[in-house]
C-alpha atoms as a PDB file:
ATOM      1  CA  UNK A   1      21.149 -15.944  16.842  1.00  0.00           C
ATOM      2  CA  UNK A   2      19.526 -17.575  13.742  1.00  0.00           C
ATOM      3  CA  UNK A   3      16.198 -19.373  14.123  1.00  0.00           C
ATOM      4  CA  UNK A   4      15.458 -22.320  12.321  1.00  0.00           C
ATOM      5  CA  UNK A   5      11.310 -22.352  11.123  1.00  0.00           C
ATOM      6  CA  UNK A   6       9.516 -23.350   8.479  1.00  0.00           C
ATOM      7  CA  UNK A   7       7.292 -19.878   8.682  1.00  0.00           C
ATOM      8  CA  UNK A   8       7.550 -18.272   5.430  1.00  0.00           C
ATOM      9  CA  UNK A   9       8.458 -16.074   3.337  1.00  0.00           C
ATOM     10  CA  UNK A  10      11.553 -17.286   4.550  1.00  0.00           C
ATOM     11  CA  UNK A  11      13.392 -14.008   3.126  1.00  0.00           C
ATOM     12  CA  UNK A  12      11.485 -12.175   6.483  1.00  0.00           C
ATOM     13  CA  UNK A  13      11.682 -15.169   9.327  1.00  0.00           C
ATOM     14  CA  UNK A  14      14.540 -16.558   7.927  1.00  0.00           C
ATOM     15  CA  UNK A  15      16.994 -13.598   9.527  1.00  0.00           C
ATOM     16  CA  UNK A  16      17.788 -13.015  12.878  1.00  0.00           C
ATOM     17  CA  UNK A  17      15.090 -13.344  15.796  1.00  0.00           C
ATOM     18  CA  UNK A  18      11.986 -13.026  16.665  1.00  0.00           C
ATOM     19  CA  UNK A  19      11.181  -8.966  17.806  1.00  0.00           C
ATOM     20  CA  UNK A  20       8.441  -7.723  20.691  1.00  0.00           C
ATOM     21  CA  UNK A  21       5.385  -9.041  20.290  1.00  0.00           C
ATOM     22  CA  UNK A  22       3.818  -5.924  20.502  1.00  0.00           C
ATOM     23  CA  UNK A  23       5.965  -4.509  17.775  1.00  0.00           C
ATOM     24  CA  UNK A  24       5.341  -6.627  15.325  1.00  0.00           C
ATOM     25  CA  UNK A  25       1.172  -6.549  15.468  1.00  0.00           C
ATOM     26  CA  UNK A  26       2.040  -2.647  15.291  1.00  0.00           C
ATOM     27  CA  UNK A  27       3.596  -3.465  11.839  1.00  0.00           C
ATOM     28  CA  UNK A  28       0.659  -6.285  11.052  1.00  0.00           C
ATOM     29  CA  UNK A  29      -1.643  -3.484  11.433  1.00  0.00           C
ATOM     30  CA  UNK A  30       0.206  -0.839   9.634  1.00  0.00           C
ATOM     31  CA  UNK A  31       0.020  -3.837   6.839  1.00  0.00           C
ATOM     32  CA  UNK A  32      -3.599  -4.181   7.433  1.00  0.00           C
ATOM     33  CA  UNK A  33      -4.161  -0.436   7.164  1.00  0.00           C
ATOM     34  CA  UNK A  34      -2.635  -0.240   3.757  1.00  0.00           C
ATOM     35  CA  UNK A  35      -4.336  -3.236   2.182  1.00  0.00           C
ATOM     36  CA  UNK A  36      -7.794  -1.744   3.532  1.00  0.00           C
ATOM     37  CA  UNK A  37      -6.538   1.509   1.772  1.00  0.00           C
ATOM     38  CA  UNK A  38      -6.458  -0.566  -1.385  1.00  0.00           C
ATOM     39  CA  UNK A  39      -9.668  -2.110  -1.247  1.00  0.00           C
ATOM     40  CA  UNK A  40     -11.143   1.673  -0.792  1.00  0.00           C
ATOM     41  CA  UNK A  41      -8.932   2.480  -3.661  1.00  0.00           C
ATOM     42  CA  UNK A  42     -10.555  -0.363  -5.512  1.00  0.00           C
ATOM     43  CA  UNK A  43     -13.844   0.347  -4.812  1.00  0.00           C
ATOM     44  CA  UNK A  44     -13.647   4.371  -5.689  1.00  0.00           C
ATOM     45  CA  UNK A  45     -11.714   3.074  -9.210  1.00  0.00           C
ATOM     46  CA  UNK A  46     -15.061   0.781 -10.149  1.00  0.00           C
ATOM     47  CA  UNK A  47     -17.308   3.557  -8.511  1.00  0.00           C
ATOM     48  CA  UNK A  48     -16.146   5.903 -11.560  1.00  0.00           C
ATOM     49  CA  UNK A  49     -16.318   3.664 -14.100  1.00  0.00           C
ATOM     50  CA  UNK A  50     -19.680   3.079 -13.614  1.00  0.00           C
ATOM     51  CA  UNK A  51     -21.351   6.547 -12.239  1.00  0.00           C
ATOM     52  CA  UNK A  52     -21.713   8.721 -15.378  1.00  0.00           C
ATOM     53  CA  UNK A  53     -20.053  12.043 -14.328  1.00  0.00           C
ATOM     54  CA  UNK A  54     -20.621  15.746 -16.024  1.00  0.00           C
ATOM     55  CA  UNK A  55     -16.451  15.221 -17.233  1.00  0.00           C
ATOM     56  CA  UNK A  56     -15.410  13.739 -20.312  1.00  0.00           C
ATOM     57  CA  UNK A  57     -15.893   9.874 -20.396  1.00  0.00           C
ATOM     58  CA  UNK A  58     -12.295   9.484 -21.733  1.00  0.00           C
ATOM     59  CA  UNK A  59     -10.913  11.419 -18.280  1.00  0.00           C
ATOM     60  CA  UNK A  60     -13.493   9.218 -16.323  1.00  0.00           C
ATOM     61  CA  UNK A  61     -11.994   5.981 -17.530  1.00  0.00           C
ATOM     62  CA  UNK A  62      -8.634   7.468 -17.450  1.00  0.00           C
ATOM     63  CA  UNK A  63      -8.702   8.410 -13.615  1.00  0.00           C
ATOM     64  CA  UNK A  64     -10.900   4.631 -12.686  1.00  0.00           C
ATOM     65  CA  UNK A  65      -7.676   3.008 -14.435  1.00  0.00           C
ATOM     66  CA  UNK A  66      -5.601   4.526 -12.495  1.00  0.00           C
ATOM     67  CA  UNK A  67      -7.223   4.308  -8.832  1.00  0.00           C
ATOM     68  CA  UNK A  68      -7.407   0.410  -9.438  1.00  0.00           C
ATOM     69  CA  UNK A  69      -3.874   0.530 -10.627  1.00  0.00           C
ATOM     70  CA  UNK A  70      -3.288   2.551  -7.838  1.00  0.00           C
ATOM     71  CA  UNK A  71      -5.013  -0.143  -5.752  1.00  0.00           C
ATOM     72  CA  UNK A  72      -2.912  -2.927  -7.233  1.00  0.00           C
ATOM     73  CA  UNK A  73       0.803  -0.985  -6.294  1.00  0.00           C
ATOM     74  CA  UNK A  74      -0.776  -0.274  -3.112  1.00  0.00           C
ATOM     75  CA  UNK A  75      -1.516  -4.065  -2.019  1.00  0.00           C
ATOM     76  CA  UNK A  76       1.582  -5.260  -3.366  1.00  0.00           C
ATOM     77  CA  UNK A  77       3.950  -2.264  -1.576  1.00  0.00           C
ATOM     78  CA  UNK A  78       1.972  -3.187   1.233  1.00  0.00           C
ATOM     79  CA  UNK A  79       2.981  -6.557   1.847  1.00  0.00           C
ATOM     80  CA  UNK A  80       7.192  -5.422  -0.089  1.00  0.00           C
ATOM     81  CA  UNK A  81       7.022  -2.767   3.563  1.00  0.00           C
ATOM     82  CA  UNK A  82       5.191  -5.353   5.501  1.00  0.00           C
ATOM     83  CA  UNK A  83       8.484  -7.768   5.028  1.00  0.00           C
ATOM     84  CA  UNK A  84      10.844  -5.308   5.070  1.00  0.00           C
ATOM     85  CA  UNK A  85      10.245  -4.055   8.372  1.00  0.00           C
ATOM     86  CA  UNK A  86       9.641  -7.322  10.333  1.00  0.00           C
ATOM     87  CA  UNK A  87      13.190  -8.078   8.458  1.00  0.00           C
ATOM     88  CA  UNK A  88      14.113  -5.065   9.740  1.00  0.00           C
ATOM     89  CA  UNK A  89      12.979  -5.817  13.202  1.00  0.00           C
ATOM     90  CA  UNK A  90      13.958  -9.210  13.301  1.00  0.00           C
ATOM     91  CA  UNK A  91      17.873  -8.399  12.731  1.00  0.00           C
ATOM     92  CA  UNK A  92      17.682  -4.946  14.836  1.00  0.00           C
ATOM     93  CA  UNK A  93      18.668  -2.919  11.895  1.00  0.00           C
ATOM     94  CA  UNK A  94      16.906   0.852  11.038  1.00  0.00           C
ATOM     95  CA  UNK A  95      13.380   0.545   9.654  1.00  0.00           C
ATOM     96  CA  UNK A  96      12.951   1.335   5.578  1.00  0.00           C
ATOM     97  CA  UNK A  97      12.030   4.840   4.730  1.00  0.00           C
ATOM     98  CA  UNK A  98       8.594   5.658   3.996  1.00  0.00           C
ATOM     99  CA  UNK A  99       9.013   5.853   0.455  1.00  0.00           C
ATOM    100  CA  UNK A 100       5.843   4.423  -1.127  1.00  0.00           C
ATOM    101  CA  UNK A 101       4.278   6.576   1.443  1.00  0.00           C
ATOM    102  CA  UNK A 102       5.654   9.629   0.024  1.00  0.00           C
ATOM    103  CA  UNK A 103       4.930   8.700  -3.183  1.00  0.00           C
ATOM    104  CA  UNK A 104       1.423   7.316  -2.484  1.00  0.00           C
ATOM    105  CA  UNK A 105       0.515  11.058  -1.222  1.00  0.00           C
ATOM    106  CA  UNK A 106       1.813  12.266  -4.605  1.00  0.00           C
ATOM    107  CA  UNK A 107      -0.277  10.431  -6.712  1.00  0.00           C
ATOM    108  CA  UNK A 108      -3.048  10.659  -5.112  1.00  0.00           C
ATOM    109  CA  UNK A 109      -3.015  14.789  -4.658  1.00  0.00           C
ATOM    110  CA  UNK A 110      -2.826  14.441  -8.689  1.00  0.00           C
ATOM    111  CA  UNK A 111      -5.594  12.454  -9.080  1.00  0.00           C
ATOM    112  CA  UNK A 112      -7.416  14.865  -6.636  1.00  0.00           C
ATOM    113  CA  UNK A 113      -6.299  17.634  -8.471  1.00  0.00           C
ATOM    114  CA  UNK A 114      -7.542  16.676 -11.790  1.00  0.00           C
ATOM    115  CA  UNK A 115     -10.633  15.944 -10.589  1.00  0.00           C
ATOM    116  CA  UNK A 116     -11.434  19.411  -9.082  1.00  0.00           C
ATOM    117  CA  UNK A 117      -9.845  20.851 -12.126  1.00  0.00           C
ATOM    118  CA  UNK A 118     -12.118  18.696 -14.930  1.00  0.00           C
ATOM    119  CA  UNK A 119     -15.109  20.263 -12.510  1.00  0.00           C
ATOM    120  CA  UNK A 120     -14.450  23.739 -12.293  1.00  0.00           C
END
């Protein structure tokens, strides 16, 4: 059964029907989660580029660069996993792998890992 609204993005609530309630302010607040993991993100990226640190200032800038990109891919996957899954929901399919998730733990384990190394 198709439901005609004018809720957008239309590529989510334009499939199939509306899923438990309950369900999908589990997946609002998985959303939520991730975009306040951003803004921490954010924050640690601007944090190190203006704290002077005992490592070289060209690995400083390097690593704030790439927390705030970091920050940027996470807000945007965010909302990409956000859709996909209420798509998901709404047409009673399988939910997405965690992918960015995955990936997400990878990077960050690097960044991590220079870090402690440029310190030792």
């Amino acid at each position: 059964m198709r439901e005609r609204s004018g809720r957008r993005p239309r590529w989510v609530y334009g499939q199939g029907s509306d899923p438990d309630y309950s369900s999908s302010l589990a997946n609002e607040r998985t959303f939520l989660t991730w975009v306040r993991t951003a803004l921490a993100l954010l924050g640690a990226g601007v944090a190190l580029d203006v704290v002077k640190l005992s490592i070289p200032s060209r690995l400083q800038d390097a690593i704030a660069l790439a927390l705030v990109g970091l920050a940027l891919v996470t807000a945007l996957m965010a909302w990409a996993r956000w859709g996909l899954v209420e798509r998901a929901m709404r047409r009673r399919a399988s939910l997405p792998p965690p992918v960015f998730g995955i990936m997400f733990v990878m990077v960050v384990v690097g960044i991590a890992a220079v870090l402690i190394a440029s310190w030792l």
